[in-house]
C-alpha atoms as a PDB file:
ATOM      1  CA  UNK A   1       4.901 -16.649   6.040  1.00  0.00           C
ATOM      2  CA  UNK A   2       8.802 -16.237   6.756  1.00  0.00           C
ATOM      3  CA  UNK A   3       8.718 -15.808  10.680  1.00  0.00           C
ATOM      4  CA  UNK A   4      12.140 -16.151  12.127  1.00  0.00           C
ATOM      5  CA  UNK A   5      13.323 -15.641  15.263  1.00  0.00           C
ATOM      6  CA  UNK A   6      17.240 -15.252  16.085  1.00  0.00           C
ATOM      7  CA  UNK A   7      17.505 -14.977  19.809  1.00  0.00           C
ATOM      8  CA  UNK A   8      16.954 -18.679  21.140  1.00  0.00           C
ATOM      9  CA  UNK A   9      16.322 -17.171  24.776  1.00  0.00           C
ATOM     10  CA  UNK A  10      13.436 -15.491  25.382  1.00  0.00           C
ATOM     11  CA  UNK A  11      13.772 -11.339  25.233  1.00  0.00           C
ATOM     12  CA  UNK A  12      12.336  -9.308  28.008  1.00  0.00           C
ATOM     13  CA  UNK A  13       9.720  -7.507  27.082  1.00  0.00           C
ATOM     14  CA  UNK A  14      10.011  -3.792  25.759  1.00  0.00           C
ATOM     15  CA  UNK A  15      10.640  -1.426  28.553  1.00  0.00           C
ATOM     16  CA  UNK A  16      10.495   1.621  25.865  1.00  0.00           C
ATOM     17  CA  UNK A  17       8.254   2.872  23.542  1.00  0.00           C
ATOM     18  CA  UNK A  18       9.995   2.165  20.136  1.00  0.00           C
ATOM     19  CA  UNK A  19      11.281   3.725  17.737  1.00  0.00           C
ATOM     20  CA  UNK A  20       9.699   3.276  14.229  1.00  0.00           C
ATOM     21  CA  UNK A  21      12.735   3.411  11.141  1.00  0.00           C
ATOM     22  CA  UNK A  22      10.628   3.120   7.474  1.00  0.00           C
ATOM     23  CA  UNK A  23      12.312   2.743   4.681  1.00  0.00           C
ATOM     24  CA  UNK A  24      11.449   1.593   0.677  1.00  0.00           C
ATOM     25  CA  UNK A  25      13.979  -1.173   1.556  1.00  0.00           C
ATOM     26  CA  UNK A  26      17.205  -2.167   3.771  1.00  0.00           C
ATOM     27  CA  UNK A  27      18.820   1.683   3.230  1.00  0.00           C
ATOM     28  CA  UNK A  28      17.590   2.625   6.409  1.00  0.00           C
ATOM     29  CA  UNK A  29      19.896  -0.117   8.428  1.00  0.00           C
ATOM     30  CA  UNK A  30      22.330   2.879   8.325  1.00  0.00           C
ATOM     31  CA  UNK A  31      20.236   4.679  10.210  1.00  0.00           C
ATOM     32  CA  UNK A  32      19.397   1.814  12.569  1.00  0.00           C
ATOM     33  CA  UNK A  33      23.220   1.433  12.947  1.00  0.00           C
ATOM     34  CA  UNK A  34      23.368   5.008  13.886  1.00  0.00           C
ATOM     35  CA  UNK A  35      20.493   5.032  16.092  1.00  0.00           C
ATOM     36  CA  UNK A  36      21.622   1.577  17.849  1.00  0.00           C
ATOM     37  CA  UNK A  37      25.132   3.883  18.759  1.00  0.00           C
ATOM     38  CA  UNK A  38      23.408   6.644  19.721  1.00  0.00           C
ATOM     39  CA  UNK A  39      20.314   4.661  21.775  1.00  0.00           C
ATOM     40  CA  UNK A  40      21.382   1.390  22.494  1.00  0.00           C
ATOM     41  CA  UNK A  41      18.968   1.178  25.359  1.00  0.00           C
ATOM     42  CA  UNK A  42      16.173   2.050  22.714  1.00  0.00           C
ATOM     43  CA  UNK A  43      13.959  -1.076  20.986  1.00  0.00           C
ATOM     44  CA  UNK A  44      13.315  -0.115  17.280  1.00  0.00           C
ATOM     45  CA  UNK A  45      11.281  -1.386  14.672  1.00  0.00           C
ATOM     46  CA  UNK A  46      12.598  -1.138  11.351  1.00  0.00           C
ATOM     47  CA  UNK A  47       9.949  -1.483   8.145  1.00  0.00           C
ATOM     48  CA  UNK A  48      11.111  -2.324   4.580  1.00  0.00           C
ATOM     49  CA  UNK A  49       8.367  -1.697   2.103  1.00  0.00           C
ATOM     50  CA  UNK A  50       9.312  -4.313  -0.337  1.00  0.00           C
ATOM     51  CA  UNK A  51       6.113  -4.538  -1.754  1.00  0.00           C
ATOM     52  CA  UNK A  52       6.851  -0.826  -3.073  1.00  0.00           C
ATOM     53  CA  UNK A  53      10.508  -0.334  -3.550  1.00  0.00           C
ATOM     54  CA  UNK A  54      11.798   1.257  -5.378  1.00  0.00           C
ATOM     55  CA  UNK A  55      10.616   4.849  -4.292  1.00  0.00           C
ATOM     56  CA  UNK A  56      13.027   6.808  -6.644  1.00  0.00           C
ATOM     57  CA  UNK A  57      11.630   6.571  -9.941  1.00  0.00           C
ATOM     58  CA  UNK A  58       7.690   6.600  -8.552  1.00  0.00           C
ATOM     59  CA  UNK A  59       5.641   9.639  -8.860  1.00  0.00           C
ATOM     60  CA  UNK A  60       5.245  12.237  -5.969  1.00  0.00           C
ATOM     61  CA  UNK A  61       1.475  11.208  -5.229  1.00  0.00           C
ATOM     62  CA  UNK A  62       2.624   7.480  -5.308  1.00  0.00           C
ATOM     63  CA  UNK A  63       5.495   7.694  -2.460  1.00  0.00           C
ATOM     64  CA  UNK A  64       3.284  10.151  -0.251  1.00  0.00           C
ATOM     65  CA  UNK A  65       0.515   7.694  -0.668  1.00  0.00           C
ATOM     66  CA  UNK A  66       2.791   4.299   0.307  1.00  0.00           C
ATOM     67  CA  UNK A  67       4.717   5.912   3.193  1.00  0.00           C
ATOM     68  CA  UNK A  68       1.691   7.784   4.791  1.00  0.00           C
ATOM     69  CA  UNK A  69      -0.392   3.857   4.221  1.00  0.00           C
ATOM     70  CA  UNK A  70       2.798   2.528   6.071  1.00  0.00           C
ATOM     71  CA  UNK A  71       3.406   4.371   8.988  1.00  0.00           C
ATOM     72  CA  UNK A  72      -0.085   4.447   9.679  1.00  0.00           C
ATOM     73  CA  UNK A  73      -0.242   1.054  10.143  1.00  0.00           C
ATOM     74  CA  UNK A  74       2.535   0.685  11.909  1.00  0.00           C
ATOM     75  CA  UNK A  75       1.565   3.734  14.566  1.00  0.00           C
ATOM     76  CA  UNK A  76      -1.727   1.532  15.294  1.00  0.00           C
ATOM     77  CA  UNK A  77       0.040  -1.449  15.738  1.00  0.00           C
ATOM     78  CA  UNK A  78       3.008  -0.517  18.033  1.00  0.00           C
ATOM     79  CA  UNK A  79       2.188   3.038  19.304  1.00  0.00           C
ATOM     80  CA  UNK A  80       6.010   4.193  19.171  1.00  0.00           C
ATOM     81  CA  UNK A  81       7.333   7.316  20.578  1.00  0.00           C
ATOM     82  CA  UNK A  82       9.049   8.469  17.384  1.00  0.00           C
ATOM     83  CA  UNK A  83       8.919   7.544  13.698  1.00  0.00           C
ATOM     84  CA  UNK A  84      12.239   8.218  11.206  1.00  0.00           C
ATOM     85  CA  UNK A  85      11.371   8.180   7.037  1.00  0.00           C
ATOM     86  CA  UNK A  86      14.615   6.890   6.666  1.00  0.00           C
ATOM     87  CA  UNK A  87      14.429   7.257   2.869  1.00  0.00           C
ATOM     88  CA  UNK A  88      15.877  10.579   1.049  1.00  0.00           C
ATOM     89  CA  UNK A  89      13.204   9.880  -1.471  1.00  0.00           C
ATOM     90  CA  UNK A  90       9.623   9.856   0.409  1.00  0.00           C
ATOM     91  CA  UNK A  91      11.375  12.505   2.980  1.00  0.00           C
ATOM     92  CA  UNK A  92      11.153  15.420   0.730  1.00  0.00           C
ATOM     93  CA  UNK A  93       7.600  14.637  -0.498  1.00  0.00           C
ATOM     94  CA  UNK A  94       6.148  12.750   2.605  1.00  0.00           C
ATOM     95  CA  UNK A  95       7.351  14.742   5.400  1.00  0.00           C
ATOM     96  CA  UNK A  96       4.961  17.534   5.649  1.00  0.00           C
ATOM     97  CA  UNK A  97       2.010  15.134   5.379  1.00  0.00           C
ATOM     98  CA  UNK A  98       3.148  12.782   8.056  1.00  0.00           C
ATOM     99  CA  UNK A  99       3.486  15.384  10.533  1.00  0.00           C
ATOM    100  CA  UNK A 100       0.055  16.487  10.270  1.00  0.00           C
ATOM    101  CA  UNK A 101      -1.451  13.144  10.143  1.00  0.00           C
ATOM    102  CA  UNK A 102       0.304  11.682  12.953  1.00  0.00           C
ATOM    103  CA  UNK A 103       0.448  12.176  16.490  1.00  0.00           C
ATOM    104  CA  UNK A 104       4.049  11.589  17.256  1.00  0.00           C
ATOM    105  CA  UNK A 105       7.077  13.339  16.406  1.00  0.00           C
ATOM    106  CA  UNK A 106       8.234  12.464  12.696  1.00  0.00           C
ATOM    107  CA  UNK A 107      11.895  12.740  11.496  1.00  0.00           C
ATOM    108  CA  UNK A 108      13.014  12.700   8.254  1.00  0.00           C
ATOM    109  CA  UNK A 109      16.092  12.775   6.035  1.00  0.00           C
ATOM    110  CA  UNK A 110      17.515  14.923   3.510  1.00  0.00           C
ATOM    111  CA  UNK A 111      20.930  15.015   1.817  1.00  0.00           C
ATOM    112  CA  UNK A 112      23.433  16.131   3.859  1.00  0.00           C
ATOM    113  CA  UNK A 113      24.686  19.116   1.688  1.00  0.00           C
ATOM    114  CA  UNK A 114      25.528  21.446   4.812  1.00  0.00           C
ATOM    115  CA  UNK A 115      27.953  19.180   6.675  1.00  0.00           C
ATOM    116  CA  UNK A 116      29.450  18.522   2.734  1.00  0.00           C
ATOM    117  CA  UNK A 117      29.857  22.529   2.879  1.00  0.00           C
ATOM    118  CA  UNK A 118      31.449  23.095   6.028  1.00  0.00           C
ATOM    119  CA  UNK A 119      34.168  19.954   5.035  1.00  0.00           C
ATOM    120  CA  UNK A 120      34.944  21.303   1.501  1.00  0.00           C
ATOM    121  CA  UNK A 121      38.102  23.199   1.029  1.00  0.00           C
ATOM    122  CA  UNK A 122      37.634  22.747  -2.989  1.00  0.00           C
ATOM    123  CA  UNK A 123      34.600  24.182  -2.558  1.00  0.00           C
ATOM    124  CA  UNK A 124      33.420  21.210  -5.196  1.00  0.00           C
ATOM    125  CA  UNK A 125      30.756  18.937  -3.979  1.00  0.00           C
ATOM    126  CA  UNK A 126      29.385  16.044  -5.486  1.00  0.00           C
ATOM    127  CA  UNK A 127      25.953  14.450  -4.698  1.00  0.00           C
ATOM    128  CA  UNK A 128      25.225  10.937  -5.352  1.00  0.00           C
ATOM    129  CA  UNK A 129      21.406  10.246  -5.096  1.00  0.00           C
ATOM    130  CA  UNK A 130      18.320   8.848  -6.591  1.00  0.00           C
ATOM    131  CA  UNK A 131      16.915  10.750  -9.340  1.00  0.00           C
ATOM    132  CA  UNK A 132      13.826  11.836  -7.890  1.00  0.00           C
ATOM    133  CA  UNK A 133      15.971  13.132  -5.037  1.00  0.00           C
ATOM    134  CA  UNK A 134      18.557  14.551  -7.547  1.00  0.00           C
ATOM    135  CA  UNK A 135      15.962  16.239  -9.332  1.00  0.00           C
ATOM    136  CA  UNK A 136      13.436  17.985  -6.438  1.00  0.00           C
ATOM    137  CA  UNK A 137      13.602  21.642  -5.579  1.00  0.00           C
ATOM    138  CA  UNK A 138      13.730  20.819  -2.068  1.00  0.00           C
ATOM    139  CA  UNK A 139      17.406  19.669  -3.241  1.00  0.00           C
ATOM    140  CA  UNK A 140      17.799  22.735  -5.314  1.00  0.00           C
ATOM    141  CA  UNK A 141      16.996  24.822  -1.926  1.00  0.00           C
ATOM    142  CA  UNK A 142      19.664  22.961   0.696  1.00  0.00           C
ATOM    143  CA  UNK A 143      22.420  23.744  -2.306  1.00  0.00           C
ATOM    144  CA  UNK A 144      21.284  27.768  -2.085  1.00  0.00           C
ATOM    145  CA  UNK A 145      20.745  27.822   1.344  1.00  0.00           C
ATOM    146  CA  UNK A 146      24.021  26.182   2.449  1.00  0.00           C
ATOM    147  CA  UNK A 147      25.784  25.461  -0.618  1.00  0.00           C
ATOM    148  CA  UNK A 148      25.930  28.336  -2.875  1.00  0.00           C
ATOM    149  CA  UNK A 149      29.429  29.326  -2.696  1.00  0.00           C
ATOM    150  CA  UNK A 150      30.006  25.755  -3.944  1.00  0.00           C
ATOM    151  CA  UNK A 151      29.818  23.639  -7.550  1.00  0.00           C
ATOM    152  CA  UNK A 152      27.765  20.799  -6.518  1.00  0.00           C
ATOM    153  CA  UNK A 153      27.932  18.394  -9.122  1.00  0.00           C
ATOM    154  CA  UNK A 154      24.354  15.993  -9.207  1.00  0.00           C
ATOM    155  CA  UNK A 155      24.492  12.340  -9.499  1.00  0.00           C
ATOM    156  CA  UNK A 156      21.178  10.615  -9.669  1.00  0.00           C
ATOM    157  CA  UNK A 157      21.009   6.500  -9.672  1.00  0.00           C
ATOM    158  CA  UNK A 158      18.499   3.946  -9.196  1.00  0.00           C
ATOM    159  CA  UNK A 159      21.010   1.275 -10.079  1.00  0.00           C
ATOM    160  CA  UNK A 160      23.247   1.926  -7.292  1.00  0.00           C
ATOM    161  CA  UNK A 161      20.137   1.262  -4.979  1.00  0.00           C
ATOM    162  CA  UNK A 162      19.432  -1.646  -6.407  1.00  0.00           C
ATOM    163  CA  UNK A 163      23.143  -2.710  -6.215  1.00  0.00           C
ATOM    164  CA  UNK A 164      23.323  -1.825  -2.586  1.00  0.00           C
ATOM    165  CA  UNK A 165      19.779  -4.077  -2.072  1.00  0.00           C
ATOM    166  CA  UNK A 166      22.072  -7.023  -3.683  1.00  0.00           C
ATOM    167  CA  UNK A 167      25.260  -6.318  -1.843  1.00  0.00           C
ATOM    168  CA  UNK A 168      23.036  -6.737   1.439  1.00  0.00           C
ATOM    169  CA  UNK A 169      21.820  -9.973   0.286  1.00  0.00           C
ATOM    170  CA  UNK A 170      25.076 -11.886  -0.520  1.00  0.00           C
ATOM    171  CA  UNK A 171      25.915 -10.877  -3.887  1.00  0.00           C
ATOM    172  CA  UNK A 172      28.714 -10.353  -5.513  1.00  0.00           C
ATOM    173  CA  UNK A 173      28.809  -6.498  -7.039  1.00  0.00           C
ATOM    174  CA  UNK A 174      31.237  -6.111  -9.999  1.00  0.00           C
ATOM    175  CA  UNK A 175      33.545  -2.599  -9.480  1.00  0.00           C
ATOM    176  CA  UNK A 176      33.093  -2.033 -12.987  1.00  0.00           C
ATOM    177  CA  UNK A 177      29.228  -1.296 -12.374  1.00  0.00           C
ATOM    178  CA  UNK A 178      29.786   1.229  -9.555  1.00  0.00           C
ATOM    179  CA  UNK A 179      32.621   2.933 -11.402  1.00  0.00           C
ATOM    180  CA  UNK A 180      30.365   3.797 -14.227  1.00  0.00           C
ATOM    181  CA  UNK A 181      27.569   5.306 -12.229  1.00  0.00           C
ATOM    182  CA  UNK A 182      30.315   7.887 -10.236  1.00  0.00           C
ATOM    183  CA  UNK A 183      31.978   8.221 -13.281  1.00  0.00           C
ATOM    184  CA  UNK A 184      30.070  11.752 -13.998  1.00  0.00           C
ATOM    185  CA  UNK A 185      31.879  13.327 -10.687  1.00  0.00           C
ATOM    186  CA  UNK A 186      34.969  12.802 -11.989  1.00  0.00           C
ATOM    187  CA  UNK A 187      34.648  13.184 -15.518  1.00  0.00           C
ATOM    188  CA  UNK A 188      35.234  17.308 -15.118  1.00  0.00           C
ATOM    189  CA  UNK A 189      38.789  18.637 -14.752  1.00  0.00           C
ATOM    190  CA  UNK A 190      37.207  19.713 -11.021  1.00  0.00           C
ATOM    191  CA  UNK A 191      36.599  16.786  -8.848  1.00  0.00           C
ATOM    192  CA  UNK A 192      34.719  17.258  -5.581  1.00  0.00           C
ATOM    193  CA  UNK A 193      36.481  16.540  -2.447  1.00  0.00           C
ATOM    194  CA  UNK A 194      33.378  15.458  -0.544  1.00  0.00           C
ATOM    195  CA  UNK A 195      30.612  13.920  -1.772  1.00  0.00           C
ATOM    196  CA  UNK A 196      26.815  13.034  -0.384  1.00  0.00           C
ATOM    197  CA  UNK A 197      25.598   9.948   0.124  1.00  0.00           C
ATOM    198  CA  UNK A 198      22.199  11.655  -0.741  1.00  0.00           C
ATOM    199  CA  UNK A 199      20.521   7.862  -0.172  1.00  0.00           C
ATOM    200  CA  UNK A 200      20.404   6.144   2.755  1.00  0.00           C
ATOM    201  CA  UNK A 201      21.393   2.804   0.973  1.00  0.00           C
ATOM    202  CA  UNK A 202      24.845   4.262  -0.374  1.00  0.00           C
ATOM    203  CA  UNK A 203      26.651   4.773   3.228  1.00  0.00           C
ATOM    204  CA  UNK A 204      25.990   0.491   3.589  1.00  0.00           C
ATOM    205  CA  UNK A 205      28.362  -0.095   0.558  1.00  0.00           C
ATOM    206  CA  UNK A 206      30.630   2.903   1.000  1.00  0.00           C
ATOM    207  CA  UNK A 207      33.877   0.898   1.441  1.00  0.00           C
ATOM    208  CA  UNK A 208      33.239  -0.725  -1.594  1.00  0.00           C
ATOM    209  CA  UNK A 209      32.331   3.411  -2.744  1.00  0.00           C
ATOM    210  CA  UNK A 210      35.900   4.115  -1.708  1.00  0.00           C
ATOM    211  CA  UNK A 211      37.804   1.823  -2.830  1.00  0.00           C
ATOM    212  CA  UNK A 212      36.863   2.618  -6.564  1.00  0.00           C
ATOM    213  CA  UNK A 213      37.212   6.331  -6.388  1.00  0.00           C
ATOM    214  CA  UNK A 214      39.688   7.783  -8.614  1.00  0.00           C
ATOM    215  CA  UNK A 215      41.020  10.430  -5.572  1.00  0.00           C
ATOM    216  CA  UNK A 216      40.435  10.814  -1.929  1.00  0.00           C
ATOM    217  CA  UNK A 217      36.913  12.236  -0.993  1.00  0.00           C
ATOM    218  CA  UNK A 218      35.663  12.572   2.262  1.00  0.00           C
ATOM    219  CA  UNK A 219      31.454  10.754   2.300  1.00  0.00           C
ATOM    220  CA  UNK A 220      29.171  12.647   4.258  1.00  0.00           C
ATOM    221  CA  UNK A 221      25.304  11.434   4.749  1.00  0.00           C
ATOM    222  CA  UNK A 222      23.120  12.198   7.426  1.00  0.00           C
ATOM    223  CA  UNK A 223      23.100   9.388   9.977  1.00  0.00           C
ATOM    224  CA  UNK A 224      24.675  10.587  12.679  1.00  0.00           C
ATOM    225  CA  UNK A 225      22.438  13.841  12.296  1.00  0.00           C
ATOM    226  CA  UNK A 226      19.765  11.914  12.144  1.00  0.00           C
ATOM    227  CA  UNK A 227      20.676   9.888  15.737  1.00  0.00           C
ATOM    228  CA  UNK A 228      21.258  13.364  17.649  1.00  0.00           C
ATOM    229  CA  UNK A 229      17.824  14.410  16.689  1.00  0.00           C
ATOM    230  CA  UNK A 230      16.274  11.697  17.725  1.00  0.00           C
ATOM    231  CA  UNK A 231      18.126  11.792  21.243  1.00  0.00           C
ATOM    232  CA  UNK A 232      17.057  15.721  21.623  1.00  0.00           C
ATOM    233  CA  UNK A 233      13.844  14.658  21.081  1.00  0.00           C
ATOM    234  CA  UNK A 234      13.347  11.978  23.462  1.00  0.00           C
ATOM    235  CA  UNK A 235      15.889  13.613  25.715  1.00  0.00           C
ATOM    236  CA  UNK A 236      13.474  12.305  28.801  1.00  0.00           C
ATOM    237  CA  UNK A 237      14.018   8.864  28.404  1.00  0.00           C
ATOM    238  CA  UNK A 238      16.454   7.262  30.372  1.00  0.00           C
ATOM    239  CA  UNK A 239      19.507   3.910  29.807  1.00  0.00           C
ATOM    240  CA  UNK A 240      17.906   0.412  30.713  1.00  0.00           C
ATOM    241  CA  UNK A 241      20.286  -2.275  31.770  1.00  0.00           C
ATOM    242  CA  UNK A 242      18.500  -4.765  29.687  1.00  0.00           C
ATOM    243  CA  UNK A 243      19.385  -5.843  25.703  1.00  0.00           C
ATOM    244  CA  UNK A 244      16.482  -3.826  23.870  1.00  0.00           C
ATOM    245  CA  UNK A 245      14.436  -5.770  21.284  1.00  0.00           C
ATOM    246  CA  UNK A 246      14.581  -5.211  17.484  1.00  0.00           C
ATOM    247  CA  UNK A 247      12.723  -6.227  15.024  1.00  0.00           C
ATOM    248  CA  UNK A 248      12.172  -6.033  11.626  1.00  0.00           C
ATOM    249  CA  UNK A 249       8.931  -6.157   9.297  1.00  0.00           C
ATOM    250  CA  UNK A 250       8.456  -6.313   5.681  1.00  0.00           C
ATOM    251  CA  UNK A 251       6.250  -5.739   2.531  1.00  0.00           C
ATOM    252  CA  UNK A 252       5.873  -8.355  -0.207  1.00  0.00           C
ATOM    253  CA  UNK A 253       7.253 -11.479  -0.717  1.00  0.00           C
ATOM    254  CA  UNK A 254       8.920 -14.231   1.359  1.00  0.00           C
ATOM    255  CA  UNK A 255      11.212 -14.534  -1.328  1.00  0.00           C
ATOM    256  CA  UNK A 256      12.732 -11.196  -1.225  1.00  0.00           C
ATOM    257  CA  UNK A 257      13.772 -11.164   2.420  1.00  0.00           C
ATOM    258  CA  UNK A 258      15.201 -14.449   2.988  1.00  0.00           C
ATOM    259  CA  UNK A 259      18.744 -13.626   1.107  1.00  0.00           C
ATOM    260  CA  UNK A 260      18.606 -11.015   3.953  1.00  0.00           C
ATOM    261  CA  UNK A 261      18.515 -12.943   7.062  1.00  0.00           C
ATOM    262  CA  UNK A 262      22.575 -13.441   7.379  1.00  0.00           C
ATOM    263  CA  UNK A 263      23.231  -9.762   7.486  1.00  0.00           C
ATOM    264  CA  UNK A 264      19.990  -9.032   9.528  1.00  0.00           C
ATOM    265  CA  UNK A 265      20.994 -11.270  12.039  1.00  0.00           C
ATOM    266  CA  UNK A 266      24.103  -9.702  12.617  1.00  0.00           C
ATOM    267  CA  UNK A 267      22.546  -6.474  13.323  1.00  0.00           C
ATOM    268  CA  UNK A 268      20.488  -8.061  15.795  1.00  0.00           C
ATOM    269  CA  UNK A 269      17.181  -8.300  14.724  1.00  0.00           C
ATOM    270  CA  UNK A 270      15.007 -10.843  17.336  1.00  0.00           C
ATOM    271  CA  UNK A 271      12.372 -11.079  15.214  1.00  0.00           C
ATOM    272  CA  UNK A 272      12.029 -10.968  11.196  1.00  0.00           C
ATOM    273  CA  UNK A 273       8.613 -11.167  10.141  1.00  0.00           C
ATOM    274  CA  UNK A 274       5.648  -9.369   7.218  1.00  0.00           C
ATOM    275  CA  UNK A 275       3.969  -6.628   8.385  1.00  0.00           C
ATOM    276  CA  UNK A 276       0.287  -7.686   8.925  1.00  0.00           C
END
């Protein structure tokens, strides 16, 4: 088993119930990011469901099954005061279930087509998601709800998760690859002036996003949404002096982690280790 820890002092230990981040892989580190600006006196434990990803192309029954397995386990184990689905994906379908099932407050994330609204002066929007995401009427419902007075032009990509998963892990990505998967927002005489990053992987690899866009656009996803609801929600807690601890668990293989640890350490992860 790959058990590393970073920190070669020893870490106090956690003062705080933690927070619980779950994702289908490393697209959730936005979130963390946001959460670690937001909270920094807050330990989190991040999960990465190797063993499952990717959640996108999987059937409904399949993701609600593997997230609601997941979280359960990790409730048990590390009784945290709050749990994020930090995965558009297993959001829509999951969300509803988890709340019933578990015991703590459960916060999930959808594409962020409101704040994309309120910033559009084109009134064009594109959204740049997985396909099961792309596809759901949950989707279908933000656009009328918020987004009706808009075109919203749909994007859906497993690639570009999988090409965010490699970017993460030291690999070279070549333009040429991105350019064809946002080549459908810009293929219209209209091009949107913001787009979603309807996936939590896509904000991780959005300067390499921007720097192959044909025009200015302004990226909206739902991090730093996701960060103030968390703080409303544990509003009651108060700032420790001391470093919190993070760690981060994993599904699967060894094998698939390892390429990870450079970038994981620099986000301050004590402790990377499978989830038992």
């Amino acid at each position: 088993m790959l058990s590393v820890f970073i920190s070669l002092v020893s870490l106090p230990p956690m003062q705080q119930k933690p927070i619980i981040i779950f994702d289908s892989g490393v697209g959730g580190l936005s979130i963390y990011q946001e959460i670690r600006a937001k909270l920094p006196f807050m330990p989190v434990i991040y999960c990465s469901d190797n063993e499952g990803f990717p959640y996108g192309p999987k059937p409904e029954n399949d993701v609600i099954d593997r997230t609601l397995h997941c979280l359960t386990r990790l409730v048990v184990k590390f009784q945290p005061a709050l749990a994020i689905i930090a995965c558009n994906t297993a959001s829509t379908v999951s969300l509803p279930r988890a709340r019933q099932l578990l015991d703590i407050p459960v916060v999930g994330v959808v594409p962020a087509i409101k704040p994309a609204s309120q910033r559009s002066k084109k009134r064009i929007i594109g959204l740049l998601a997985t396909p099961g995401t792309v596809a759901r009427d949950y989707t279908d419902q933000l656009i009328h709800e918020f987004a009706k007075d808009c075109e919203v032009i749909k994007v859906g990509s497993t690639e570009l998760v999988h090409l965010t998963e490699q970017h993460l892990r030291g690999e070279t990505i070549n333009p040429d690859d991105l350019k064809k998967i946002i080549e459908p927002l810009f293929s219209g005489n209209n091009w949107p002036d913001c787009i979603v990053l309807g996936c939590t992987h896509f904000p991780l690899i959005r300067g390499l996003l921007d720097s192959i866009v044909p025009a200015p656009v302004t990226w909206v996803d739902s991090g730093e949404a996701i960060a103030r609801r968390v703080a409303s929600l544990l509003q009651t807690l108060h700032s420790h002096h001391e470093e919190p601890e993070h760690r981060f668990f994993y599904t699967g293989s060894d094998k698939s982690v390892t390429p990870l640890l450079p970038t994981l350490a620099a986000m301050n992860f004590s402790e990377i280790t499978r989830l038992k």
